[in-house]
Protein backbone atom coordinates (compact mmCIF):
# COMPACT_ATOMS: atom_id res chain seq x y z
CA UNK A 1 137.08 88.27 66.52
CA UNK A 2 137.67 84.31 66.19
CA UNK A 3 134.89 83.86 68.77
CA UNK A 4 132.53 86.08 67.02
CA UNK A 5 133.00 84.64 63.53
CA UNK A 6 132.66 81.15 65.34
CA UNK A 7 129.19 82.40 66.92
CA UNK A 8 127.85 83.05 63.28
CA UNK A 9 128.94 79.25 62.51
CA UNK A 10 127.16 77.53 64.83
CA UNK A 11 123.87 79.70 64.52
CA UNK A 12 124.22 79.46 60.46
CA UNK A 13 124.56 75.41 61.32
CA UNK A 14 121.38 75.90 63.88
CA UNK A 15 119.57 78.11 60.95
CA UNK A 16 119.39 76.05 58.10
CA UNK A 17 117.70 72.97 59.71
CA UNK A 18 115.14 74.96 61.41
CA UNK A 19 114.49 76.81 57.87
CA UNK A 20 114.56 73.29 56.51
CA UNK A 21 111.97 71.72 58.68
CA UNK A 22 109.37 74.05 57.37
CA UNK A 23 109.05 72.13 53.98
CA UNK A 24 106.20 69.96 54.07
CA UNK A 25 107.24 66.79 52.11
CA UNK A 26 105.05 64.14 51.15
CA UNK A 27 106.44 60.72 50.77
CA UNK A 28 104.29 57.78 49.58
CA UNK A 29 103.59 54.07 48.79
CA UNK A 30 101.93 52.37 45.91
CA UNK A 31 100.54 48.65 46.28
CA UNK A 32 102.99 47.94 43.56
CA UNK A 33 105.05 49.05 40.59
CA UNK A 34 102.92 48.77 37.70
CA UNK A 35 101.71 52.72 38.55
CA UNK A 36 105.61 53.32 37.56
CA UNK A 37 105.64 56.85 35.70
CA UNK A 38 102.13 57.81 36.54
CA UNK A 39 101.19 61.39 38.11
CA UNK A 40 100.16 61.66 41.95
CA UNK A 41 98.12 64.77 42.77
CA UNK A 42 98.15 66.54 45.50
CA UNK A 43 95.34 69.24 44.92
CA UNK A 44 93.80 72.23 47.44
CA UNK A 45 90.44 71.26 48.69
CA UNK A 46 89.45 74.88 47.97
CA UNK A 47 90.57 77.07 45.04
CA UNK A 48 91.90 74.33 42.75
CA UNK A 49 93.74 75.32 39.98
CA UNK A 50 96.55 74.10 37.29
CA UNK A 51 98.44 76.95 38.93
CA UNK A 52 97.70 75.34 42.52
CA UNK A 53 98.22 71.68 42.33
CA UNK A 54 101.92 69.86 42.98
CA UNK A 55 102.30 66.80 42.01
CA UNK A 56 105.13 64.15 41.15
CA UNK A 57 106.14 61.22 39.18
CA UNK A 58 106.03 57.80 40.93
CA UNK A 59 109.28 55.96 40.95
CA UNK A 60 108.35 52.02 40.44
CA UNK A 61 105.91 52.21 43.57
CA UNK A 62 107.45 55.49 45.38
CA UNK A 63 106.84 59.05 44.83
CA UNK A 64 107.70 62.00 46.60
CA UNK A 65 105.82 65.36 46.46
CA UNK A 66 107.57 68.78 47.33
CA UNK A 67 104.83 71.08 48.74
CA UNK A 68 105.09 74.36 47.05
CA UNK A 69 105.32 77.88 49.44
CA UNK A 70 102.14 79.00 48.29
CA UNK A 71 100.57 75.35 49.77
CA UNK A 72 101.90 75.45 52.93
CA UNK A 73 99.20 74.62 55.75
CA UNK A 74 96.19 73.96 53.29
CA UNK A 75 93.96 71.01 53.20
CA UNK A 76 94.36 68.97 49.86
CA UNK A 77 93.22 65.86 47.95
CA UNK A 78 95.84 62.99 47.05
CA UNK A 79 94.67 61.95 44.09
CA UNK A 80 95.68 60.02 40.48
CA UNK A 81 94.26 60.37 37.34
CA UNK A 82 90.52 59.10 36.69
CA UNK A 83 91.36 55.69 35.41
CA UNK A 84 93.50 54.83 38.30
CA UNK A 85 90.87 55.65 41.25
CA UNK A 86 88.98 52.42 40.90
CA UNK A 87 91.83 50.84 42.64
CA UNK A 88 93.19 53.38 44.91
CA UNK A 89 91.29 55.84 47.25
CA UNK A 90 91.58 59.39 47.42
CA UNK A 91 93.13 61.30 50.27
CA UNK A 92 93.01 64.27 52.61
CA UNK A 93 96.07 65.40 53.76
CA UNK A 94 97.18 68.50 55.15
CA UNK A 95 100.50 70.13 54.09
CA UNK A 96 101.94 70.87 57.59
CA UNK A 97 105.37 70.98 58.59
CA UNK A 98 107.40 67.67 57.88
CA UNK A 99 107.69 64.75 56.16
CA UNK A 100 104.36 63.15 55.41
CA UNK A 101 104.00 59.35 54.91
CA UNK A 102 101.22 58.00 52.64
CA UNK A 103 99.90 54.76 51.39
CA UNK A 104 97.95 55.00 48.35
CA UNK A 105 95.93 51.66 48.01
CA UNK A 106 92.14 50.43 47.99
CA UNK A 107 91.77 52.28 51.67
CA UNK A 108 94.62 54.90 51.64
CA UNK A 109 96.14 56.48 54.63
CA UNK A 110 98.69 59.32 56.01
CA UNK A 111 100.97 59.10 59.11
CA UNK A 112 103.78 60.50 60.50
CA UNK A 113 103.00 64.24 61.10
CA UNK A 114 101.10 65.48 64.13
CA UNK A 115 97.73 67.37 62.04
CA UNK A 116 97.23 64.46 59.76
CA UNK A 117 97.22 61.79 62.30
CA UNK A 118 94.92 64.07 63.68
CA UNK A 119 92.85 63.85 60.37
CA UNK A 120 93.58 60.03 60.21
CA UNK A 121 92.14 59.44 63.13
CA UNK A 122 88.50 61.08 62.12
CA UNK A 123 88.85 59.08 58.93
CA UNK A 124 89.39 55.97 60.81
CA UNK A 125 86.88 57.08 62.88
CA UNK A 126 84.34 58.27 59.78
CA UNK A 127 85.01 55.03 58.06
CA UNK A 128 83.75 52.15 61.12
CA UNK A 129 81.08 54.72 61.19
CA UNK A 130 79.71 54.80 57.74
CA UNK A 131 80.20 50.91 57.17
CA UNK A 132 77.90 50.37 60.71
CA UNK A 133 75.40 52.47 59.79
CA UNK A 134 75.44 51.18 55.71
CA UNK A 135 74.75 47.67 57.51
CA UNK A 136 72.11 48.78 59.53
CA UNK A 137 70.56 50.53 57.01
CA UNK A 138 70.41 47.74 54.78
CA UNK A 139 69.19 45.29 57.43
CA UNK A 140 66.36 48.24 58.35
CA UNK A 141 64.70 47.77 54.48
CA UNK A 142 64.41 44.39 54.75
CA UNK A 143 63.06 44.14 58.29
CA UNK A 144 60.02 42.70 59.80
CA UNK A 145 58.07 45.70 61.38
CA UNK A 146 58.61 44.20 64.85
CA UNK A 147 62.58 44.24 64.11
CA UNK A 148 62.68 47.85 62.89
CA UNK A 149 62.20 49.66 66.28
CA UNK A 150 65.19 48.03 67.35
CA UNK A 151 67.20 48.60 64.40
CA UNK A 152 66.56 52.27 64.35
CA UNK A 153 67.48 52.42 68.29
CA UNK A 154 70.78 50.95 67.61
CA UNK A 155 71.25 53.21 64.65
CA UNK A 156 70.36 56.46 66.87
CA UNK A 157 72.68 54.77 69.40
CA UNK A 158 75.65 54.71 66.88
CA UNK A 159 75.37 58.17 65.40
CA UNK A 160 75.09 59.46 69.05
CA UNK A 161 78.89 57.54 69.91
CA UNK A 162 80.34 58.75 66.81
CA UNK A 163 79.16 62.10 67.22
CA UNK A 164 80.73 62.20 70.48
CA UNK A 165 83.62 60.92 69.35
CA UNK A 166 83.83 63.86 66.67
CA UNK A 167 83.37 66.41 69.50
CA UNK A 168 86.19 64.62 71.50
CA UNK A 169 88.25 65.21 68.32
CA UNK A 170 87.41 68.86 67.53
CA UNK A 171 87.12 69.92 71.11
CA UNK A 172 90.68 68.91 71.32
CA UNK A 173 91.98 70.27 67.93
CA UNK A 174 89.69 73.58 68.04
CA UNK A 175 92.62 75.77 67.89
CA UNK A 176 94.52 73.90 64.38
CA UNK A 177 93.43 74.29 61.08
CA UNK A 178 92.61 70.07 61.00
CA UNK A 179 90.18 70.95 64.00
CA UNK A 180 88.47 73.71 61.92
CA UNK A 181 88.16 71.77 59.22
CA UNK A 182 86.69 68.68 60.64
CA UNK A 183 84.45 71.04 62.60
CA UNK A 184 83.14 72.71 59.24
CA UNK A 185 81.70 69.21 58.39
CA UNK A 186 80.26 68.17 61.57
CA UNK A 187 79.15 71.35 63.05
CA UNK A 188 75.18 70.68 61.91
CA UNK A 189 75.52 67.54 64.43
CA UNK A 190 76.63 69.32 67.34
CA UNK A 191 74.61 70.35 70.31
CA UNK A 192 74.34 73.92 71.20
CA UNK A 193 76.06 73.05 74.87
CA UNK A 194 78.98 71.49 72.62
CA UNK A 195 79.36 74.40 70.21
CA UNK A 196 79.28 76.59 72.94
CA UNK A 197 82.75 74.65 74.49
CA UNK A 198 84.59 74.58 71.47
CA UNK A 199 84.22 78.12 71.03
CA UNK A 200 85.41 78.85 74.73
């Protein structure tokens, strides 16, 4: 009997972590105190509501943000009120499994958790892409016509890295929710040979 009633200890002790580890916590960083008090947002990317969003109060330039059940494994939007976003960027995160570390400044980010480096990455990724191709761009209006070929090639030859890159990403997430998503916004750019692999 003193065996048996020691048995249920140790899997009550194994138990609660693993129902524990389910949460999905999200722990960030503000540039500095003076957003003390203010609200941070964390709000579904689809089906936003006053009845969806969690959110917390920042604690001199901390805040921490318990994901509610009914969030769990959704793609959301970090996010302060309107006044505020001048100075610090929105961001994606997903609400898996964990204990999610984010810095909210001028270019925000999320670490720590497997999905959102995951979704990091393709922001990283996203973000070298967009300011190349802004450049470019710029440079293309203001060209001499004998310049512009050239310009164009090298903008062709960008989009056609990044895309790759993309595919690399989604290819290799096809099967996660961060994958899907990521997919859902790139799948235009994809060739018909590349759709065809991510759907094997």
């Amino acid at each position: 009997m003193k065996s048996v009633i020691q048995l249920f200890g140790y899997l009550v002790i194994l138990l609660i972590p693993a129902c524990t580890n389910r949460d999905s916590v999200i722990e960030g960083t503000l540039p500095d105190d003076i957003y003390h008090g203010e609200v941070i947002y964390w709000v579904p990317f689809e089906g936003a509501s006053s009845e969806t969003v969690d959110s917390a109060l920042t604690h001199k330039n901390r805040f921490r943000i318990v994901i509610s059940r009914d969030n769990l494994n959704k793609m959301g939007i970090i996010r302060v009120k309107p006044l505020l976003r001048l100075n610090l960027q929105e961001l994606l995160v997903f609400t898996e499994a964990g204990t999610i570390q984010v810095k909210l400044d001028s270019i925000s980010s999320a670490s720590g958790a497997p999905l959102n480096d995951v979704l990091q990455n393709w922001k990283e990724r996203k973000h070298m892409y967009d300011r190349e191709i802004y450049t470019l761009r710029r440079k293309l209006r203001t060209a001499d016509v004998n310049d512009k070929t050239g310009i164009q090639e090298e903008i062709e030859n960008i989009s056609e890295a990044y895309h790759d890159d993309i595919f690399q990403i989604v290819l290799n997430n096809k099967d996660n929710d961060v994958g899907k998503f990521i997919l859902s916004l790139h799948k235009s750019k994809f060739t018909h040979e590349q759709m065809s692999e991510i759907e094997q």
